[in-house]
Each structure stands twice: as C-alpha cells, then as structure tokens.
C-alpha atoms as a PDB file:
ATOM      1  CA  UNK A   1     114.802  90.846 -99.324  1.00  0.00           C
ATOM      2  CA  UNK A   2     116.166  89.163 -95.990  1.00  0.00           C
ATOM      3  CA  UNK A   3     114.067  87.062 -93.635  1.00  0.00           C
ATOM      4  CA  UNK A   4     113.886  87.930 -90.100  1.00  0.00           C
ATOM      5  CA  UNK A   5     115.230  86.114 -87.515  1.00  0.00           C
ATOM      6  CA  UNK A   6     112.620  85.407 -85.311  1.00  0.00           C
ATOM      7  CA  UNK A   7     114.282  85.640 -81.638  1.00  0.00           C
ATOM      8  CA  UNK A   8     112.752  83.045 -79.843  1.00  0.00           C
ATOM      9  CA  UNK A   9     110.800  79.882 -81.213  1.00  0.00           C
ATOM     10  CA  UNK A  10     109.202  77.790 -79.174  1.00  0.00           C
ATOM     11  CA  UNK A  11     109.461  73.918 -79.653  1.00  0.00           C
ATOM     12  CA  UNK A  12     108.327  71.118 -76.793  1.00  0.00           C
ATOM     13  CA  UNK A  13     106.593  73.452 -74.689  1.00  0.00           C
ATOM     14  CA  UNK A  14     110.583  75.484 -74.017  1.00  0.00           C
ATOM     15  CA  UNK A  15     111.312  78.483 -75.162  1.00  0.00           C
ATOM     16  CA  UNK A  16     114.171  78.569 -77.583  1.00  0.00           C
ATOM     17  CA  UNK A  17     117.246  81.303 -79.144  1.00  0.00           C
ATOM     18  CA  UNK A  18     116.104  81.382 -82.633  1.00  0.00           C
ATOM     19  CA  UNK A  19     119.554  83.038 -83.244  1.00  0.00           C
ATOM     20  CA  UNK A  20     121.233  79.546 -82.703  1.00  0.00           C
ATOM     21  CA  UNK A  21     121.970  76.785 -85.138  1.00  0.00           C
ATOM     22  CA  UNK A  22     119.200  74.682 -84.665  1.00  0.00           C
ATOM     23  CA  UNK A  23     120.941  71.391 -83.406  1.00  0.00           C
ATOM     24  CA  UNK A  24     121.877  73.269 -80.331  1.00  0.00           C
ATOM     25  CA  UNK A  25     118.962  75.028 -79.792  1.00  0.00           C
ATOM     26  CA  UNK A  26     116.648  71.869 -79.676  1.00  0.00           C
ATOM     27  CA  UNK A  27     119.886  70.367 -77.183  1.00  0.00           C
ATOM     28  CA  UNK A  28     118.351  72.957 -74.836  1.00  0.00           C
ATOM     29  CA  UNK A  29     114.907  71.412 -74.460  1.00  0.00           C
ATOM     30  CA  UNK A  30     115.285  68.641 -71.076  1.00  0.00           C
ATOM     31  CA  UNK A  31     115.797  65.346 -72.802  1.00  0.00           C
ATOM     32  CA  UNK A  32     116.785  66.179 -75.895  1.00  0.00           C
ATOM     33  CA  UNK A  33     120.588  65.951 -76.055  1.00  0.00           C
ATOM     34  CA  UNK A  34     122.771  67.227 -78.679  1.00  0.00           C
ATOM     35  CA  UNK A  35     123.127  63.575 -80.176  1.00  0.00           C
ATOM     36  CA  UNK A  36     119.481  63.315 -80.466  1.00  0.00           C
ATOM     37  CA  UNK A  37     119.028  66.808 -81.889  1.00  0.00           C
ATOM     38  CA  UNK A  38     121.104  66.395 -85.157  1.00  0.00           C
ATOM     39  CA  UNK A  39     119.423  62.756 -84.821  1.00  0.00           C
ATOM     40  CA  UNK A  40     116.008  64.800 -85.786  1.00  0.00           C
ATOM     41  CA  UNK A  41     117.455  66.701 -87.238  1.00  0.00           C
ATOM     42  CA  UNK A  42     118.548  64.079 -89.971  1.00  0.00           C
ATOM     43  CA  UNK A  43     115.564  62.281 -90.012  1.00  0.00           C
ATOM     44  CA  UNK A  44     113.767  65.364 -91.011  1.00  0.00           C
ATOM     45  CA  UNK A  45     116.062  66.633 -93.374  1.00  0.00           C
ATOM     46  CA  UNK A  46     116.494  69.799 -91.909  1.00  0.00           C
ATOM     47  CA  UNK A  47     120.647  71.081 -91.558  1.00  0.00           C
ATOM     48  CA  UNK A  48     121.280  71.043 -88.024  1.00  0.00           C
ATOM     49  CA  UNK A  49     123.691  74.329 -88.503  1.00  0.00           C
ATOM     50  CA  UNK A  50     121.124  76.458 -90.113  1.00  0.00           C
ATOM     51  CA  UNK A  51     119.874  79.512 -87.753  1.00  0.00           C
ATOM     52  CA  UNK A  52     116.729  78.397 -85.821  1.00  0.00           C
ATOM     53  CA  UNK A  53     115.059  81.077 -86.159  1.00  0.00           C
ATOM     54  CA  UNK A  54     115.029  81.378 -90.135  1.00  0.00           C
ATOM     55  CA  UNK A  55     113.270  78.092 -90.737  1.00  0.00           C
ATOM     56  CA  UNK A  56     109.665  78.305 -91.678  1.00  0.00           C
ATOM     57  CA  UNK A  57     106.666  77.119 -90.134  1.00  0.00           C
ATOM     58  CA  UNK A  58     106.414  74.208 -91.719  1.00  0.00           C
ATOM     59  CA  UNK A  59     109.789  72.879 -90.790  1.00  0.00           C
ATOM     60  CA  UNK A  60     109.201  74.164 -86.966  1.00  0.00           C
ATOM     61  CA  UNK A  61     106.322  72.328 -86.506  1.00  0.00           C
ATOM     62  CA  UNK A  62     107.779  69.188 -87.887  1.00  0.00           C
ATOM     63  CA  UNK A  63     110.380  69.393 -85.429  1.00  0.00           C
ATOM     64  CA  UNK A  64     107.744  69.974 -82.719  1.00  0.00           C
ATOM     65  CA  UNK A  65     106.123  66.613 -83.814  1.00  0.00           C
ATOM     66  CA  UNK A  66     109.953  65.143 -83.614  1.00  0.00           C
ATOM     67  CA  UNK A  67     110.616  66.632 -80.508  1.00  0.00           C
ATOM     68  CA  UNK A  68     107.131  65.229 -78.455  1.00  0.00           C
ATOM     69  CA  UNK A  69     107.224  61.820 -80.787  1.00  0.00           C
ATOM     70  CA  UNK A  70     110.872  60.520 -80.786  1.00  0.00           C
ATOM     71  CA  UNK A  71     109.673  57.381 -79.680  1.00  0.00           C
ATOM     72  CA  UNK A  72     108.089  56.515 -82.786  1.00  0.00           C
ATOM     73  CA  UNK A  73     110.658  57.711 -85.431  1.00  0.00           C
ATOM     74  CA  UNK A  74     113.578  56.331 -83.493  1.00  0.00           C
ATOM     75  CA  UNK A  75     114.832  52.629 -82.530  1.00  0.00           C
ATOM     76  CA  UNK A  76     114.061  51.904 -78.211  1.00  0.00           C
ATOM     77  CA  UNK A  77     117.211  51.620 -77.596  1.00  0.00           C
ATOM     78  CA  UNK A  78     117.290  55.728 -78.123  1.00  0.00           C
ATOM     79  CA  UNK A  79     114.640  57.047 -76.088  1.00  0.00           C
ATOM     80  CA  UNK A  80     115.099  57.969 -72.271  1.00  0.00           C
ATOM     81  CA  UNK A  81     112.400  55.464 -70.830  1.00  0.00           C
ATOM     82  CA  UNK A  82     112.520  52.467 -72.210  1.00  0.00           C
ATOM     83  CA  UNK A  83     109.118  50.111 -71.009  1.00  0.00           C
ATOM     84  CA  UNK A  84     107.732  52.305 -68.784  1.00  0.00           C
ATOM     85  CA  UNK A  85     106.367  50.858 -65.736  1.00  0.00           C
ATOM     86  CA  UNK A  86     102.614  52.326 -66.083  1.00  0.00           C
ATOM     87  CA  UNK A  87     102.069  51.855 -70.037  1.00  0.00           C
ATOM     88  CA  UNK A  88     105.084  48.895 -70.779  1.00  0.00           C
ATOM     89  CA  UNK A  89     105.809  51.166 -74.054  1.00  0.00           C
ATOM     90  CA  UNK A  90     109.027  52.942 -75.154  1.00  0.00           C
ATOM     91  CA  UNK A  91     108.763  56.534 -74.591  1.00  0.00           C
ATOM     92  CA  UNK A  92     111.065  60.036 -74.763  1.00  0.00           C
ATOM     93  CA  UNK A  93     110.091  62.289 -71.892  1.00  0.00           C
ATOM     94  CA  UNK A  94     110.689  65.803 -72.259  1.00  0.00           C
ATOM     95  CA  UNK A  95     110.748  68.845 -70.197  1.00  0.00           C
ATOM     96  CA  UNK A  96     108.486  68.305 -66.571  1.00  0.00           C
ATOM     97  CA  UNK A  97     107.157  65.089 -67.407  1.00  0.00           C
ATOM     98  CA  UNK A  98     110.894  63.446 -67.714  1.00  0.00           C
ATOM     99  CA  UNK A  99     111.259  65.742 -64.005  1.00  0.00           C
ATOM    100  CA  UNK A 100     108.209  64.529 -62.578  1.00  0.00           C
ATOM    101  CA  UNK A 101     108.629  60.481 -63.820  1.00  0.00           C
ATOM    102  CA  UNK A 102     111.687  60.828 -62.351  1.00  0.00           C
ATOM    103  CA  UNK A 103     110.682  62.102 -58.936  1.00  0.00           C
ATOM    104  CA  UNK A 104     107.671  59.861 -58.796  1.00  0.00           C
ATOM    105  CA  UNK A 105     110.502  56.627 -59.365  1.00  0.00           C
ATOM    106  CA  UNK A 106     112.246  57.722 -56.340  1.00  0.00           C
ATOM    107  CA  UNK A 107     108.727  58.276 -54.451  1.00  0.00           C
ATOM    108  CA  UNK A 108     107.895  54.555 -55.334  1.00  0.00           C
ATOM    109  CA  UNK A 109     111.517  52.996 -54.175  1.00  0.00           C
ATOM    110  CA  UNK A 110     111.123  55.538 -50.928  1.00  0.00           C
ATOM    111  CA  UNK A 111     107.540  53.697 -50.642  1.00  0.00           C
ATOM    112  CA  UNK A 112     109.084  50.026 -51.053  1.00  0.00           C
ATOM    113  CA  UNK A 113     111.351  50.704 -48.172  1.00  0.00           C
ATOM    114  CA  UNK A 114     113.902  49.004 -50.591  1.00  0.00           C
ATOM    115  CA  UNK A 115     117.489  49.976 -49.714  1.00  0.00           C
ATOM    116  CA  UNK A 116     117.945  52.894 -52.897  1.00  0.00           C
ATOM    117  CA  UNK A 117     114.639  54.138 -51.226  1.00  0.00           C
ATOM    118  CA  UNK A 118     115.769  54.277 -47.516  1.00  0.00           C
ATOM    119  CA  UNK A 119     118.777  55.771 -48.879  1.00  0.00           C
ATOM    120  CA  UNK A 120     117.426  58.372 -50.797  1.00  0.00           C
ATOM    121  CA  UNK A 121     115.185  59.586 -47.651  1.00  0.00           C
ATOM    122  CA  UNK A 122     117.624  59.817 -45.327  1.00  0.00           C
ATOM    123  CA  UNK A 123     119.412  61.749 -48.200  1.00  0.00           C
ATOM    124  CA  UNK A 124     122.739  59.238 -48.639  1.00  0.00           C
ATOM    125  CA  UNK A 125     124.060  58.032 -51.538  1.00  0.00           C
ATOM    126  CA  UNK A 126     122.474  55.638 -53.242  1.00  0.00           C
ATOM    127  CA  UNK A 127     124.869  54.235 -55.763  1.00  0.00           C
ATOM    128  CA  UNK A 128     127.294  52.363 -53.339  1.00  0.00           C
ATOM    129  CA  UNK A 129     130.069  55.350 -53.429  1.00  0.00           C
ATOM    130  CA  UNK A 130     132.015  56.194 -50.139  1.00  0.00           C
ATOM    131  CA  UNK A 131     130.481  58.504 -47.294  1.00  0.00           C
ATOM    132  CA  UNK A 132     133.509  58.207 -44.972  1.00  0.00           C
ATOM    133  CA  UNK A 133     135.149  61.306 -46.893  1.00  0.00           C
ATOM    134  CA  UNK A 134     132.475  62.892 -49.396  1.00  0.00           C
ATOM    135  CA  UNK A 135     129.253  63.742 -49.697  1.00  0.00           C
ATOM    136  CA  UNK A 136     129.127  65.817 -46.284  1.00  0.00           C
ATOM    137  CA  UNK A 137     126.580  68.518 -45.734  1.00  0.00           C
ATOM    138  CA  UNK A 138     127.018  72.063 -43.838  1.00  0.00           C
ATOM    139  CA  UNK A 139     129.884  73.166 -42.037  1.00  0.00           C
ATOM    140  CA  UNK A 140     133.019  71.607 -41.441  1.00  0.00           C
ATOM    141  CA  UNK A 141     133.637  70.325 -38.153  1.00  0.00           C
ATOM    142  CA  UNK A 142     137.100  69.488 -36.064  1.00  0.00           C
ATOM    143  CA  UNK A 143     139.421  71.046 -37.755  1.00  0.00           C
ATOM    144  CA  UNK A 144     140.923  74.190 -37.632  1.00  0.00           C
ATOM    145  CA  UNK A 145     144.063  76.138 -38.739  1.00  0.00           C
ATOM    146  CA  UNK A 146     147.102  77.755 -37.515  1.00  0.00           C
ATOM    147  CA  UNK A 147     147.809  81.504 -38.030  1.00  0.00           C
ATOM    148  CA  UNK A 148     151.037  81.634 -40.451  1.00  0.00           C
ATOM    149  CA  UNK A 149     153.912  83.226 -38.726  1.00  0.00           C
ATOM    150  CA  UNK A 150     156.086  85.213 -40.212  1.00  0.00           C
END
C-alpha cells in the first residue's frame, strides 16, 4: 500500500510543496537557505532528497523544532543575527520577524540621523556605490532619439 503525498506541509509558520525534496522545500521558508536546509537536515538525520510530503509526523515536527531553534543546534557563526541588540544572544530569524528586525534596524539608524540612516530616508544608496549613473528613479530625462532613415 502507497503513502500519500500530502500536498502542502506546513513548517515555520510557511506553507510548503510537500511534492518537493525536502531540502528545497524548507529553502523556501525566509531565512532558511538551501545550505542551512540540508544543514538540518543532517543534524536530524532526515535525507534531504526524500519527498516532503511522505515523511511522517514525527520527522515534520522535528524539523519544525529545527526550523524555529537553529540557534541552539548550530555554531553562531551560522545563524542570521548574531548578538542581537535587544537580548545580546545568537538567534535565526525566520519568516516576518527576520522582515520586521530588519525594518526596525533601518528605523533606528533613520532615528540616529547617522549617515546609512539619512541615506536610507531620502531613499539613496547607502553602501557607498555611485549615483552619478545608477540607481535613478522614474522617467528618463534629456535624451531623446532620432527616427532611422531609410
């Protein structure tokens, strides 16, 4: 008798294809990457090209706990936030909370008036590349071209 594939699993608060192997399936979840997936995915035991979908529940919510607690089964120099300004620990965001620690960084340079923060709210780059050329915005403006003649 054949298992069923269940279609979509969900892992880290994300929805995922349960008809993909299951490295690339957690790579889908927003910071997990494809190198930490098969990490877990070794670390658990689990074969990172086996269909998502067919594991059991006991393996899926082992890699649930993985997923939300990389920080602790992994070295720091692995996660995505390494001392963390509010708690000083080493953590791996996922899904909105990497989004919204992100934003609220750039809120908190933009409130220091430092020069990455007056940058980013005036919308320039912030990482020292050239504006002379790139990074323009709307429409171009000044030039225009000829109609080809035959």
């Amino acid at each position: 008798m054949s298992q069923e594939v269940r279609a979509i699993v969900r892992i880290g608060d994300t929805d995922l294809d349960g008809n993909k192997s299951v490295a690339y399936s957690l790579a889908k979840i927003r910071g997990i990457g494809i190198i930490s997936a098969y990490a877990i995915c070794r670390k658990l035991g689990i074969d990172p090209h086996e269909i998502l979908g067919l594991l059991p529940d006991s393996q899926i919510n082992k890699l649930d706990w993985a997923v939300r607690n990389l920080h602790e089964i992994a070295p720091p120099w692995f996660v995505n936030r390494r001392k963390d300004p509010e708690t000083g620990r080493d953590v791996n965001l996922i899904g909105s909370e990497l989004v919204l620690a992100a934003k609220k960084d750039v809120d908190l340079v933009k409130k220091l008036k430092s020069w990455r923060g007056v940058r980013h709210a005036l919308g320039l780059k912030v990482r020292g590349q050239r504006t002379v050329t790139t990074g323009r915005i709307g429409a171009t403006a000044g030039v225009t071209k000829k109609k080809a003649t035959k």
